[in-house]
C-alpha atoms as a PDB file:
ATOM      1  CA  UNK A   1       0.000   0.000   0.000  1.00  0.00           C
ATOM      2  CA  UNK A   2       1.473   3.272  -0.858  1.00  0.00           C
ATOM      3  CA  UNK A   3       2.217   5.701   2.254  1.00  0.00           C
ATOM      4  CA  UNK A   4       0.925   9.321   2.276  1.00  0.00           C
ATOM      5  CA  UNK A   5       2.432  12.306   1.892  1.00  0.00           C
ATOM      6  CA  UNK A   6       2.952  12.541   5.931  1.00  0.00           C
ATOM      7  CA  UNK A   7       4.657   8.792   6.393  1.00  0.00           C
ATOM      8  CA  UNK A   8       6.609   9.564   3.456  1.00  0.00           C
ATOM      9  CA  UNK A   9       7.927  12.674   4.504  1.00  0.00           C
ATOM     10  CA  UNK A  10       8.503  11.014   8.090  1.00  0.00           C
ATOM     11  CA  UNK A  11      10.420   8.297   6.347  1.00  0.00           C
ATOM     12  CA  UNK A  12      12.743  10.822   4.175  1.00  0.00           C
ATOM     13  CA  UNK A  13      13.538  12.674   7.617  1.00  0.00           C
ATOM     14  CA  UNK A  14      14.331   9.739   9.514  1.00  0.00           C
ATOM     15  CA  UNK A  15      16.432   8.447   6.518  1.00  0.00           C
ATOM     16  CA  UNK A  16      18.253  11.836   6.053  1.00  0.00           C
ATOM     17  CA  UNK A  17      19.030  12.063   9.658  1.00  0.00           C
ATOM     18  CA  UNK A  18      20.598   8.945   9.759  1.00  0.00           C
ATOM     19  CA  UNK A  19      22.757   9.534   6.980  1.00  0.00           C
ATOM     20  CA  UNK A  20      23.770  12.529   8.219  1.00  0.00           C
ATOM     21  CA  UNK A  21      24.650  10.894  11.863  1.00  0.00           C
ATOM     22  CA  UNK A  22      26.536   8.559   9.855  1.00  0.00           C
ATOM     23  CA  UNK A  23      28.899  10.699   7.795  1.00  0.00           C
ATOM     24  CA  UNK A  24      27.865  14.712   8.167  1.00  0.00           C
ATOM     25  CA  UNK A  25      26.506  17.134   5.647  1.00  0.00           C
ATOM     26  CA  UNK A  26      28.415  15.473   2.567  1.00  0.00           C
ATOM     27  CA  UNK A  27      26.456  12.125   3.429  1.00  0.00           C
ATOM     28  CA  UNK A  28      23.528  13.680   2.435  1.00  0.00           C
ATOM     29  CA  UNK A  29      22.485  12.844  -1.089  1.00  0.00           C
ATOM     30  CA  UNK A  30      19.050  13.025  -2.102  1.00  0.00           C
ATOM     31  CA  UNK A  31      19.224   9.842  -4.570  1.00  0.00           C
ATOM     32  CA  UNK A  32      20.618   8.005  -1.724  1.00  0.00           C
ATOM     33  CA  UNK A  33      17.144   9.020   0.398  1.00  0.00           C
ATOM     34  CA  UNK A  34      15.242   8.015  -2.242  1.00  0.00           C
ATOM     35  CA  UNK A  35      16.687   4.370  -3.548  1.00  0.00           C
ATOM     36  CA  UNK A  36      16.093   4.041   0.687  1.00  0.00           C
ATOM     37  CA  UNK A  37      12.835   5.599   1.209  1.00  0.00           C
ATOM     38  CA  UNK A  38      11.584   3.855  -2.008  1.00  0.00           C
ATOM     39  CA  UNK A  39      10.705   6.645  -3.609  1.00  0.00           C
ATOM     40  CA  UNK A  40      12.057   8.714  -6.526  1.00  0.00           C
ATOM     41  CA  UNK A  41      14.054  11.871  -6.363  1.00  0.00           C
ATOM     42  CA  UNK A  42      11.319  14.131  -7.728  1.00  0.00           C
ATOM     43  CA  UNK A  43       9.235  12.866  -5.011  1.00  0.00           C
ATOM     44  CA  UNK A  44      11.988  14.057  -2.494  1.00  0.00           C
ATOM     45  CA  UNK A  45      12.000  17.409  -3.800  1.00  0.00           C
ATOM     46  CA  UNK A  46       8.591  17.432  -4.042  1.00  0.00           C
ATOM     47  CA  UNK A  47       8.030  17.143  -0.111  1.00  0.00           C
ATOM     48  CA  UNK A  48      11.023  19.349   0.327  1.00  0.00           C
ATOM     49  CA  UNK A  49      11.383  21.232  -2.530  1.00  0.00           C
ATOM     50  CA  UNK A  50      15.425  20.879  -2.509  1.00  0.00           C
ATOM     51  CA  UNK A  51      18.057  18.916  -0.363  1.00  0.00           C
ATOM     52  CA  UNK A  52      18.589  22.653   2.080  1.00  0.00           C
ATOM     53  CA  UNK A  53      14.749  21.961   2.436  1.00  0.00           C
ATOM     54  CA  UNK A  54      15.526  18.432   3.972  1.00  0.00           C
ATOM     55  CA  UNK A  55      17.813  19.186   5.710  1.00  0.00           C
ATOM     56  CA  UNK A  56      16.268  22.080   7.356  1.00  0.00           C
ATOM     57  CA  UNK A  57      13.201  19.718   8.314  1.00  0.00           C
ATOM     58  CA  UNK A  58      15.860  17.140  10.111  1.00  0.00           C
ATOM     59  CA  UNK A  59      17.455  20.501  11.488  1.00  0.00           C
ATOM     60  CA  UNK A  60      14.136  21.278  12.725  1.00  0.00           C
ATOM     61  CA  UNK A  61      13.414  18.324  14.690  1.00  0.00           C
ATOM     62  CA  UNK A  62      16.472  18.320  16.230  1.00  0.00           C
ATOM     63  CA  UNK A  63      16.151  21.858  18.023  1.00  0.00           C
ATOM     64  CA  UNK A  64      12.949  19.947  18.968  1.00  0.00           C
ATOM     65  CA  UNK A  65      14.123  17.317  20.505  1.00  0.00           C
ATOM     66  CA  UNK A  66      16.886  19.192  22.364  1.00  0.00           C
ATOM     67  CA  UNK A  67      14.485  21.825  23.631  1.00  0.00           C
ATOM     68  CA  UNK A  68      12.210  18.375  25.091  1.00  0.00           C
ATOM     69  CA  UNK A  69      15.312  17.294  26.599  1.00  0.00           C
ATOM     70  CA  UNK A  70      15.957  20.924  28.799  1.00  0.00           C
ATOM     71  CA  UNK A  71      12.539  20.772  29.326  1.00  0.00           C
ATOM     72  CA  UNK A  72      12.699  17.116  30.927  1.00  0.00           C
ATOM     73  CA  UNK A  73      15.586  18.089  33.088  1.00  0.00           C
ATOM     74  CA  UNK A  74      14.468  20.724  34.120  1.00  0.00           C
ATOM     75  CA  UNK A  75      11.119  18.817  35.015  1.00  0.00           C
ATOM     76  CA  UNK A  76      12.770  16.309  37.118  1.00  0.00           C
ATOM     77  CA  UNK A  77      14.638  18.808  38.752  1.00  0.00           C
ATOM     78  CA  UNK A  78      11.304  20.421  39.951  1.00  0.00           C
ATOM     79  CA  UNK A  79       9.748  16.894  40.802  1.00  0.00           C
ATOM     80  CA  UNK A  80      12.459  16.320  43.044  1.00  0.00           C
ATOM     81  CA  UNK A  81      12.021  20.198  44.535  1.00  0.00           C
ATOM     82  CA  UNK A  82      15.954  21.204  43.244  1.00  0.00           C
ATOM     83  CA  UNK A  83      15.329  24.994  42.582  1.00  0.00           C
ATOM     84  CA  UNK A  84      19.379  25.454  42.873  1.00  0.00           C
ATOM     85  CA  UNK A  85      20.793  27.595  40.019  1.00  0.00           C
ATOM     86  CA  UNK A  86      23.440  25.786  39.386  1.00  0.00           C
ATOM     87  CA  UNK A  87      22.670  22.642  39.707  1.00  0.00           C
ATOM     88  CA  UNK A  88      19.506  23.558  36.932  1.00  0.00           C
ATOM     89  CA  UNK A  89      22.492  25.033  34.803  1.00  0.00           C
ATOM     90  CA  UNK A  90      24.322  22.100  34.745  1.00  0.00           C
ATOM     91  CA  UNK A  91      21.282  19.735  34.791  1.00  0.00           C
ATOM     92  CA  UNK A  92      20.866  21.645  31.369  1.00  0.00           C
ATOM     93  CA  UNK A  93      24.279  21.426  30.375  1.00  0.00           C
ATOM     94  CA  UNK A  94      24.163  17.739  30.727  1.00  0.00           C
ATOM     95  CA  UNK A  95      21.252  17.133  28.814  1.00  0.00           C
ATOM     96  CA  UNK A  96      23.078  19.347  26.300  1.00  0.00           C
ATOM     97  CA  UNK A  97      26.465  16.784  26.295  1.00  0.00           C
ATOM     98  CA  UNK A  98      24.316  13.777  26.352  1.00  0.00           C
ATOM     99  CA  UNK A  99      22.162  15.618  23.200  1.00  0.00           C
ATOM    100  CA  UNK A 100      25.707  15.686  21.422  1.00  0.00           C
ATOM    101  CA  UNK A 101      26.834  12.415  21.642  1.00  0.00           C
ATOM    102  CA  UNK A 102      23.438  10.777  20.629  1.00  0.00           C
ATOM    103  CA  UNK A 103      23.694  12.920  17.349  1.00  0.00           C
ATOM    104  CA  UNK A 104      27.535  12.554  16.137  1.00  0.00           C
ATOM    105  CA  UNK A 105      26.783  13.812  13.049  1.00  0.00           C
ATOM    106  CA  UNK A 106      23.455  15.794  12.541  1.00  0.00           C
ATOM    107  CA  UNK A 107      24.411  18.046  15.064  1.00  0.00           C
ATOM    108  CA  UNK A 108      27.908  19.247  13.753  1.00  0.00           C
ATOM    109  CA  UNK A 109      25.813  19.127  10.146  1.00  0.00           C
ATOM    110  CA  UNK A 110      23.033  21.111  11.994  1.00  0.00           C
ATOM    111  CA  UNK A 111      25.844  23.676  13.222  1.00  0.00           C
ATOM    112  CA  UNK A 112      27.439  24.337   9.800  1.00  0.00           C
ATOM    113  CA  UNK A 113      24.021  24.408   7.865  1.00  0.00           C
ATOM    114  CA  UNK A 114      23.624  27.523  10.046  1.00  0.00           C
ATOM    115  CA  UNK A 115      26.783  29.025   9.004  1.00  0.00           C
ATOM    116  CA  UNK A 116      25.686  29.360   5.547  1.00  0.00           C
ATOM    117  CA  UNK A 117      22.203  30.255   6.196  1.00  0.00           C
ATOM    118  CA  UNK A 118      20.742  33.496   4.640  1.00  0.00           C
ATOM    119  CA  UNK A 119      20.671  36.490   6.943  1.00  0.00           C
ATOM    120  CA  UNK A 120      17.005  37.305   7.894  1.00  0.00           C
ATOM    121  CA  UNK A 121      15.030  40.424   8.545  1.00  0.00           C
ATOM    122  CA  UNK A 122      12.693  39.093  10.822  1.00  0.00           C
ATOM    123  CA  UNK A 123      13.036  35.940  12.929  1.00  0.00           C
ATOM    124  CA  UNK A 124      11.289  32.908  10.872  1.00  0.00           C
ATOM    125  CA  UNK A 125      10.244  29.360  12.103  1.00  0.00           C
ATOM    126  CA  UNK A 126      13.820  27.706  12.574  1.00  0.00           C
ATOM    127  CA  UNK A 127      15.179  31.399  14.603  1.00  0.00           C
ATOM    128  CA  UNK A 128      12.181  30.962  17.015  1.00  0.00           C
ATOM    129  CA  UNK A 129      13.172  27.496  18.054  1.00  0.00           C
ATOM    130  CA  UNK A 130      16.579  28.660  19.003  1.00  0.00           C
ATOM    131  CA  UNK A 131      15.101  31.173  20.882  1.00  0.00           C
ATOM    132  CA  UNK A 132      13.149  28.698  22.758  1.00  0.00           C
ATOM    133  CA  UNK A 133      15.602  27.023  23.897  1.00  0.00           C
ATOM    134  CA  UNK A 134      17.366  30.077  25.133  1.00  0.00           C
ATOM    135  CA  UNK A 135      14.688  30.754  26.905  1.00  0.00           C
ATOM    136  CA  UNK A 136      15.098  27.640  29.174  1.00  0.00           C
ATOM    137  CA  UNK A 137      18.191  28.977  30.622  1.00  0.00           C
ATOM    138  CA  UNK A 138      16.923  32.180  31.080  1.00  0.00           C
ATOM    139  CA  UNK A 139      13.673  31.240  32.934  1.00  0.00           C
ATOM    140  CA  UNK A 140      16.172  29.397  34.789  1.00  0.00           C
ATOM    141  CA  UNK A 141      18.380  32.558  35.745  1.00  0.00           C
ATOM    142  CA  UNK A 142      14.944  34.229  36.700  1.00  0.00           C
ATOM    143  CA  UNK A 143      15.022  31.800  39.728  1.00  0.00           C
ATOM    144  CA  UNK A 144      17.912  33.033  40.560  1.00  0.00           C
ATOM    145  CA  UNK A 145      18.442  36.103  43.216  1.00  0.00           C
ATOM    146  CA  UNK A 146      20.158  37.976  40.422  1.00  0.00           C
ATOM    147  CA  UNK A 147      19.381  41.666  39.428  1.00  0.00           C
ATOM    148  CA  UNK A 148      18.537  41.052  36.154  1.00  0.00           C
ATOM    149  CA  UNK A 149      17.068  43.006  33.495  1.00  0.00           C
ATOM    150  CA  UNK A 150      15.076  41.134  30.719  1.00  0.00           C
ATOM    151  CA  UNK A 151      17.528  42.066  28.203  1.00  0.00           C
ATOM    152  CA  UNK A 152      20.740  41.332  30.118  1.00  0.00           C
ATOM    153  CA  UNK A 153      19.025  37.917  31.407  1.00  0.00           C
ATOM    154  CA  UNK A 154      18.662  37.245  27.338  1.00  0.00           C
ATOM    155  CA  UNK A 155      22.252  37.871  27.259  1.00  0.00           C
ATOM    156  CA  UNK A 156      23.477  36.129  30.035  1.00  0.00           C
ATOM    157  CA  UNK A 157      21.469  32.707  28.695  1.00  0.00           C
ATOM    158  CA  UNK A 158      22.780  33.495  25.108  1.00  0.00           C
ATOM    159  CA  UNK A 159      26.067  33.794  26.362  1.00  0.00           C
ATOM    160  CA  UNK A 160      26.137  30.978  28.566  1.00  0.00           C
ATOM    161  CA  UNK A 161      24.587  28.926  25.903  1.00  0.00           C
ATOM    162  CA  UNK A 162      28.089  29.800  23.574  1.00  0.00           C
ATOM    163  CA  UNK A 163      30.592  29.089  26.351  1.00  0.00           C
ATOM    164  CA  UNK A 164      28.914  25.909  27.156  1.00  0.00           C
ATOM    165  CA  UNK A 165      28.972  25.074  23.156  1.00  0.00           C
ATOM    166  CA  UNK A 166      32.338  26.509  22.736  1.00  0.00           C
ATOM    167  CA  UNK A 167      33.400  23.817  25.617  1.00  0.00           C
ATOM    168  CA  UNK A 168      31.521  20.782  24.507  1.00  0.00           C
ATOM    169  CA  UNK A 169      32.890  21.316  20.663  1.00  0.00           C
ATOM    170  CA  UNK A 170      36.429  21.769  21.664  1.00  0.00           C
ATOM    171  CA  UNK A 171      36.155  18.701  23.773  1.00  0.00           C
ATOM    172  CA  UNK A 172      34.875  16.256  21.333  1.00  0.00           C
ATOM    173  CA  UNK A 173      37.745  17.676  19.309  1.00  0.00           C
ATOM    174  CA  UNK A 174      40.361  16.018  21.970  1.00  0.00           C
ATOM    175  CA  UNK A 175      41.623  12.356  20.967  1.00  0.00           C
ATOM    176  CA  UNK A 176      41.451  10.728  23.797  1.00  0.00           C
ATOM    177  CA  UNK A 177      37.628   9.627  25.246  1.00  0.00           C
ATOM    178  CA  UNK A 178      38.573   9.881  29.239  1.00  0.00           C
ATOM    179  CA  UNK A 179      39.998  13.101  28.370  1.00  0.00           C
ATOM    180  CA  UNK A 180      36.634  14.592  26.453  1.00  0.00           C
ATOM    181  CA  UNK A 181      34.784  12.782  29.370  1.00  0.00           C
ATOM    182  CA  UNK A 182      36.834  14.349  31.948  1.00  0.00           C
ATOM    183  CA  UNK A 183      37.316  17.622  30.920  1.00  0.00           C
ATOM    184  CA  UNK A 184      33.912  18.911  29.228  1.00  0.00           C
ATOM    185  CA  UNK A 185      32.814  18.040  33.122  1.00  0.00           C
ATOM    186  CA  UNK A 186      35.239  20.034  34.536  1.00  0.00           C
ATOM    187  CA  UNK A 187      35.089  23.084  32.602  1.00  0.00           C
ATOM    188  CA  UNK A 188      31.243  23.177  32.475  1.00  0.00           C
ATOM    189  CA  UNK A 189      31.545  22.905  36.175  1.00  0.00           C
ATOM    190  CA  UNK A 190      33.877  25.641  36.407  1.00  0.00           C
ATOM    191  CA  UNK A 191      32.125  27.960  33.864  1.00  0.00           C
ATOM    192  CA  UNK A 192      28.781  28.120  35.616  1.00  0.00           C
ATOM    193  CA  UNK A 193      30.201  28.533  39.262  1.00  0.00           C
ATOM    194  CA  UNK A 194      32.278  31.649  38.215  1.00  0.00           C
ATOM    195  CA  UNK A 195      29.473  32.587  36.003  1.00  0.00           C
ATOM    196  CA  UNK A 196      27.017  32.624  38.764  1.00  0.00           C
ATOM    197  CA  UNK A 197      29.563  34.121  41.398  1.00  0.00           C
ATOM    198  CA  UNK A 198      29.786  37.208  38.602  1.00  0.00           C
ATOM    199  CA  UNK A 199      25.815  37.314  38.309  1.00  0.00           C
ATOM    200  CA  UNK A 200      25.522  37.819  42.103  1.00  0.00           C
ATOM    201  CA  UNK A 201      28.627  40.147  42.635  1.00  0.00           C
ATOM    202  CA  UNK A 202      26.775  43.041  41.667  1.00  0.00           C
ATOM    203  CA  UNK A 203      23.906  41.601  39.618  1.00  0.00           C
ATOM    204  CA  UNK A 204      24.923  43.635  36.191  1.00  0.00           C
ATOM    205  CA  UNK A 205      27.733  42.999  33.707  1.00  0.00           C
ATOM    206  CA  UNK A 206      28.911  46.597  34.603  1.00  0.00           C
ATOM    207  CA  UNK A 207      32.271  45.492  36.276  1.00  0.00           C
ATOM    208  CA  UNK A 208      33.259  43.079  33.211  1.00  0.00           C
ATOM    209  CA  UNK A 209      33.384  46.198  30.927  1.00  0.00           C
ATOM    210  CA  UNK A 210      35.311  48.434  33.498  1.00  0.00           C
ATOM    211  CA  UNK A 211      39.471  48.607  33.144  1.00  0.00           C
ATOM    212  CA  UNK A 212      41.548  50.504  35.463  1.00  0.00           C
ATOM    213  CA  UNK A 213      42.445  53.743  34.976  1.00  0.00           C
END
């Protein structure tokens, strides 16, 4: 029986993603989803309109699912009544390594589709899920006793958000497994303690832009 347009489009995702987990953006090929999906090319680009268009969709889902895993940690957090800043930032953090390693490939493929992305006037579909998941940390600094504007608490999340990338992508680029293991721990643990220790010093960014005279 022949699947509908949803299933179909279900089964190209799935498909894409995996090829992409299995050897990054240049493993993507749409005759390769479609001799797998069953399907012809034309069909592919019919539901997607071009192999970007895929790959957006799989890009898509992915913000998804890591925005469902912050929300989950954060959830269990609550359920066990752990309102502690940092332990929520690093309960995020954590869902953020473990996010990484379950996607080896879409997510480094994810990260340089972005690169080349068109700059936007306004925010579209794919900018809004980025801001929801920087939105998680920064409901999370709200809990904090921080003096935080809701413009500097953007900041602070979208900053935290890079250094915490910046440390997991370095990592991974380490040879050795204990040390990627071993480190990424350690420096996300010592990110968000001095992080938080700055927040409450004064509860602005004012001192990080002063110098002495």
């Amino acid at each position: 029986m022949a699947l509908d347009k949803e299933e179909t489009g279900e089964r190209v995702l799935a498909i894409a993603e995996a090829l992409l987990n299995a050897g990054g953006i240049d493993n993507l090929k749409a005759r390769t989803i479609a001799e797998q999906a069953g399907i012809s090319v034309g069909s592919v680009y019919n539901l997607f309109s071009d192999l970007d268009g895929v790959h957006r969709a799989v890009n898509m889902r992915l913000l998804d699912r890591l925005g469902a895993a912050g929300a989950a940690a954060m959830a269990d957090l609550s359920q066990r009544g752990i309102t502690d800043v940092r332990q929520r930032l690093l309960a995020l953090a954590g869902a953020y390594v473990r996010f990484v390693e379950a996607h080896p490939g879409s997510w480094p493929a994810l990260l340089a589709f972005n690169r080349r992305r068109p700059t936007l006037t306004e925010p579209d579909a794919y900018e809004a899920r980025l801001d929801q998941l920087f939105e998680i940390i920064a409901s999370v600094l709200a809990g904090g006793d921080f003096d935080l504007d809701d413009d500097t608490r953007r900041i602070a999340a979208r900053t935290l958000w890079s250094s915490v990338h910046g440390i997991v992508t370095s990592g991974y680029a380490a040879r050795s497994v204990r040390r990627q293991a071993d480190e990424i721990d350690e420096q996300i643990e010592l990110l968000v303690a001095v992080f938080i220790r700055g927040l409450e010093r004064d509860g602005t960014f004012a001192h990080a832009g002063t110098t002495a005279s």
